[in-house]
C-alpha atoms as a PDB file:
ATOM      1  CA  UNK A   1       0.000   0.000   0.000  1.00  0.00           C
ATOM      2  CA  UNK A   2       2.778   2.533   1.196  1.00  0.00           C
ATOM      3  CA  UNK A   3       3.987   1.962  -2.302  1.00  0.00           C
ATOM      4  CA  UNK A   4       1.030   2.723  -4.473  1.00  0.00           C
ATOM      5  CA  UNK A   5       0.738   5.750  -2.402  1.00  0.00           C
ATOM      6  CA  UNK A   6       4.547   6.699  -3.291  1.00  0.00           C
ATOM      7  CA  UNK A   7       4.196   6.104  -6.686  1.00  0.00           C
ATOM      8  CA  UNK A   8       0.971   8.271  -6.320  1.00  0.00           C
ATOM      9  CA  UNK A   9       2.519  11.168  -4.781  1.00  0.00           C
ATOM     10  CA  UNK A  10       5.033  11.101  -7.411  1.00  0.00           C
ATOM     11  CA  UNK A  11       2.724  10.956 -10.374  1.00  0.00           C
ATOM     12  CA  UNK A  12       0.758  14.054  -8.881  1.00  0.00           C
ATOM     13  CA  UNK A  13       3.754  16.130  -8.321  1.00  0.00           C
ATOM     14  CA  UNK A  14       4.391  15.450 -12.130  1.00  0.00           C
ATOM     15  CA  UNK A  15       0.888  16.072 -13.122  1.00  0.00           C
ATOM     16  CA  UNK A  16       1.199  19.310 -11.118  1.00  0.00           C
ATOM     17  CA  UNK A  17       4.641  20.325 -12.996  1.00  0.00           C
ATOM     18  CA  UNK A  18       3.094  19.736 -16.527  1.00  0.00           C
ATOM     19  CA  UNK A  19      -0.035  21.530 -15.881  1.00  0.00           C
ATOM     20  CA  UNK A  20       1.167  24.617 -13.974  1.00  0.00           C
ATOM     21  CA  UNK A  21       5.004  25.031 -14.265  1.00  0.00           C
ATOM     22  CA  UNK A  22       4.846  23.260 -17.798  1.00  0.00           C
ATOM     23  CA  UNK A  23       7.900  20.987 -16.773  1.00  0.00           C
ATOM     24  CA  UNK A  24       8.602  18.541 -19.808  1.00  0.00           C
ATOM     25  CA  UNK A  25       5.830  20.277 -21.778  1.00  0.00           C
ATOM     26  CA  UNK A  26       7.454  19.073 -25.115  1.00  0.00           C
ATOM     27  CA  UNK A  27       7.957  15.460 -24.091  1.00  0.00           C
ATOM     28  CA  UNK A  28       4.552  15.217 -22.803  1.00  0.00           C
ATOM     29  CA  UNK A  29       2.248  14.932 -19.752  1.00  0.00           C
ATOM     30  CA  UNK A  30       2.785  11.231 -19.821  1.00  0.00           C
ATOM     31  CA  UNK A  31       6.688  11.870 -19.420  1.00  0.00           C
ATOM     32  CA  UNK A  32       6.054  14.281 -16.964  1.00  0.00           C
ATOM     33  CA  UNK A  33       3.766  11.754 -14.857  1.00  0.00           C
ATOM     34  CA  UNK A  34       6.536   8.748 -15.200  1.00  0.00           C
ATOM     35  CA  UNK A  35       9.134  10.904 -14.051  1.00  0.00           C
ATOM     36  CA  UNK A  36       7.059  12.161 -11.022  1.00  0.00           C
ATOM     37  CA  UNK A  37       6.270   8.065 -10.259  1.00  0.00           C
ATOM     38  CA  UNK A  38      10.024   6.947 -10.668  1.00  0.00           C
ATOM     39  CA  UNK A  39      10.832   9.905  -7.882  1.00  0.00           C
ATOM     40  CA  UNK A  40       8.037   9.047  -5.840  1.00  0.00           C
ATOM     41  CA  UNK A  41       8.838   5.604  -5.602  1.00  0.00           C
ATOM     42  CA  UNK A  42      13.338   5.913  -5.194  1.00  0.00           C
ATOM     43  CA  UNK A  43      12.406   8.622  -2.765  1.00  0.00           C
ATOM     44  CA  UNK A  44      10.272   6.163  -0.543  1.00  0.00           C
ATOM     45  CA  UNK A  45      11.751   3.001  -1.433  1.00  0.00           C
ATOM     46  CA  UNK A  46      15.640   4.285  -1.405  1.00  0.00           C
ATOM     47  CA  UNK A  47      15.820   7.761   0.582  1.00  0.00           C
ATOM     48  CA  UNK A  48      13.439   7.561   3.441  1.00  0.00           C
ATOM     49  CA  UNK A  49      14.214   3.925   5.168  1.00  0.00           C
ATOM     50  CA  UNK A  50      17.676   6.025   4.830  1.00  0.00           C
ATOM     51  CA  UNK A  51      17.235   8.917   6.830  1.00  0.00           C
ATOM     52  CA  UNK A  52      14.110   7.585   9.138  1.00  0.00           C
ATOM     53  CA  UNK A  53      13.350   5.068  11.530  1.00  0.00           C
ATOM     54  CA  UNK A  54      12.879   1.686  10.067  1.00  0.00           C
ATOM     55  CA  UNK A  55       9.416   1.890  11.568  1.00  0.00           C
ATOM     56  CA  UNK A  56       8.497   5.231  10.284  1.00  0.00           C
ATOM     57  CA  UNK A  57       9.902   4.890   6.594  1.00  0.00           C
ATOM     58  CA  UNK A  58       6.753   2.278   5.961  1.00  0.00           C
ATOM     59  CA  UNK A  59       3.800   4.783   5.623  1.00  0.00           C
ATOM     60  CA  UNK A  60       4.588   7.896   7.255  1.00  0.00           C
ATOM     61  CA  UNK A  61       4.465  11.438   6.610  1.00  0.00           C
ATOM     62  CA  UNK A  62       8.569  11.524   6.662  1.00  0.00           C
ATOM     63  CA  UNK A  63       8.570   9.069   3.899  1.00  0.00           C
ATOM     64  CA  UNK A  64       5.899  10.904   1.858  1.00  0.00           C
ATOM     65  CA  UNK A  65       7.935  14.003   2.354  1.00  0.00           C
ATOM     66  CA  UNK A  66      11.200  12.051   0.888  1.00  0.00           C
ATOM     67  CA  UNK A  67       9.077  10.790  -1.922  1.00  0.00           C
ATOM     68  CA  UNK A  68       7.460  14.161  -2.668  1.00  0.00           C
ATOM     69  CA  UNK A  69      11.035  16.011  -3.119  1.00  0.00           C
ATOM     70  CA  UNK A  70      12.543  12.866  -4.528  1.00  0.00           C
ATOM     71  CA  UNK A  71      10.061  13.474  -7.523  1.00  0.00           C
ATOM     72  CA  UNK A  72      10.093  16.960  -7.362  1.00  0.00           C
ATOM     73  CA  UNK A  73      14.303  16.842  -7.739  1.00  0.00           C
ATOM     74  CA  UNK A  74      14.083  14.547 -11.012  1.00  0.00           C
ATOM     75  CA  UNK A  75      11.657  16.663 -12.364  1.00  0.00           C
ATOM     76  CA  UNK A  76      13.368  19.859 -12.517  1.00  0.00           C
ATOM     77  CA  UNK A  77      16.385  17.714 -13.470  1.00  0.00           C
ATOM     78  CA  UNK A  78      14.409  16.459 -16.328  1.00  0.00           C
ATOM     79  CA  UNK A  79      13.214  19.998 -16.994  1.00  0.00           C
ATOM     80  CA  UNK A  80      16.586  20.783 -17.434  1.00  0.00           C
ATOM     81  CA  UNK A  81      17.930  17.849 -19.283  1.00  0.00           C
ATOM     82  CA  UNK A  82      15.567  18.544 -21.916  1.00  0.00           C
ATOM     83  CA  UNK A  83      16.181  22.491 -22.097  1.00  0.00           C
ATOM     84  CA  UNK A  84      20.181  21.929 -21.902  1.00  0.00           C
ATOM     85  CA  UNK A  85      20.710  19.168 -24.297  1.00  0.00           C
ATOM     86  CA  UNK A  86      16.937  18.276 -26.100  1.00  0.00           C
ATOM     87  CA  UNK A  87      17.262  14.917 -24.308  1.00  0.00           C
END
């Protein structure tokens, strides 16, 4: 469940960056909602058990946090990817 609701976070935040920043608005809003999901989902899975509690990087508003800026991060670093080099 704690996943699902990473990977959600993620895809929202990249929803939210196509629609009203208009992050990766060549590539797409798909692109912009599987980038949001991969950083939801390394910033829950990877970064929070890293800088939590064991018990609090399950389903906790620490590890939403760290999934939330995790997808936020590869975002703009998309963003810029594409504005830099057209990748």
């Amino acid at each position: 469940m704690d996943t699902i609701l990473w990977i959600l976070t993620g895809g929202t935040l990249g929803w939210l960056s196509y629609v009203l920043l208009r992050f990766n608005e060549a590539r797409g809003m798909s692109i912009s909602i599987a980038i949001g999901a991969a950083g939801g989902l390394v910033g829950g899975k990877v970064l929070a058990p890293m800088f939590t509690s064991a018990a609090a990087a399950d389903l906790s508003v620490p590890a939403l946090f760290f999934a939330a800026t995790a997808a936020a991060v590869l975002l703009v670093i998309g963003n810029l990817l594409y504005v830099r080099w057209g990748v």
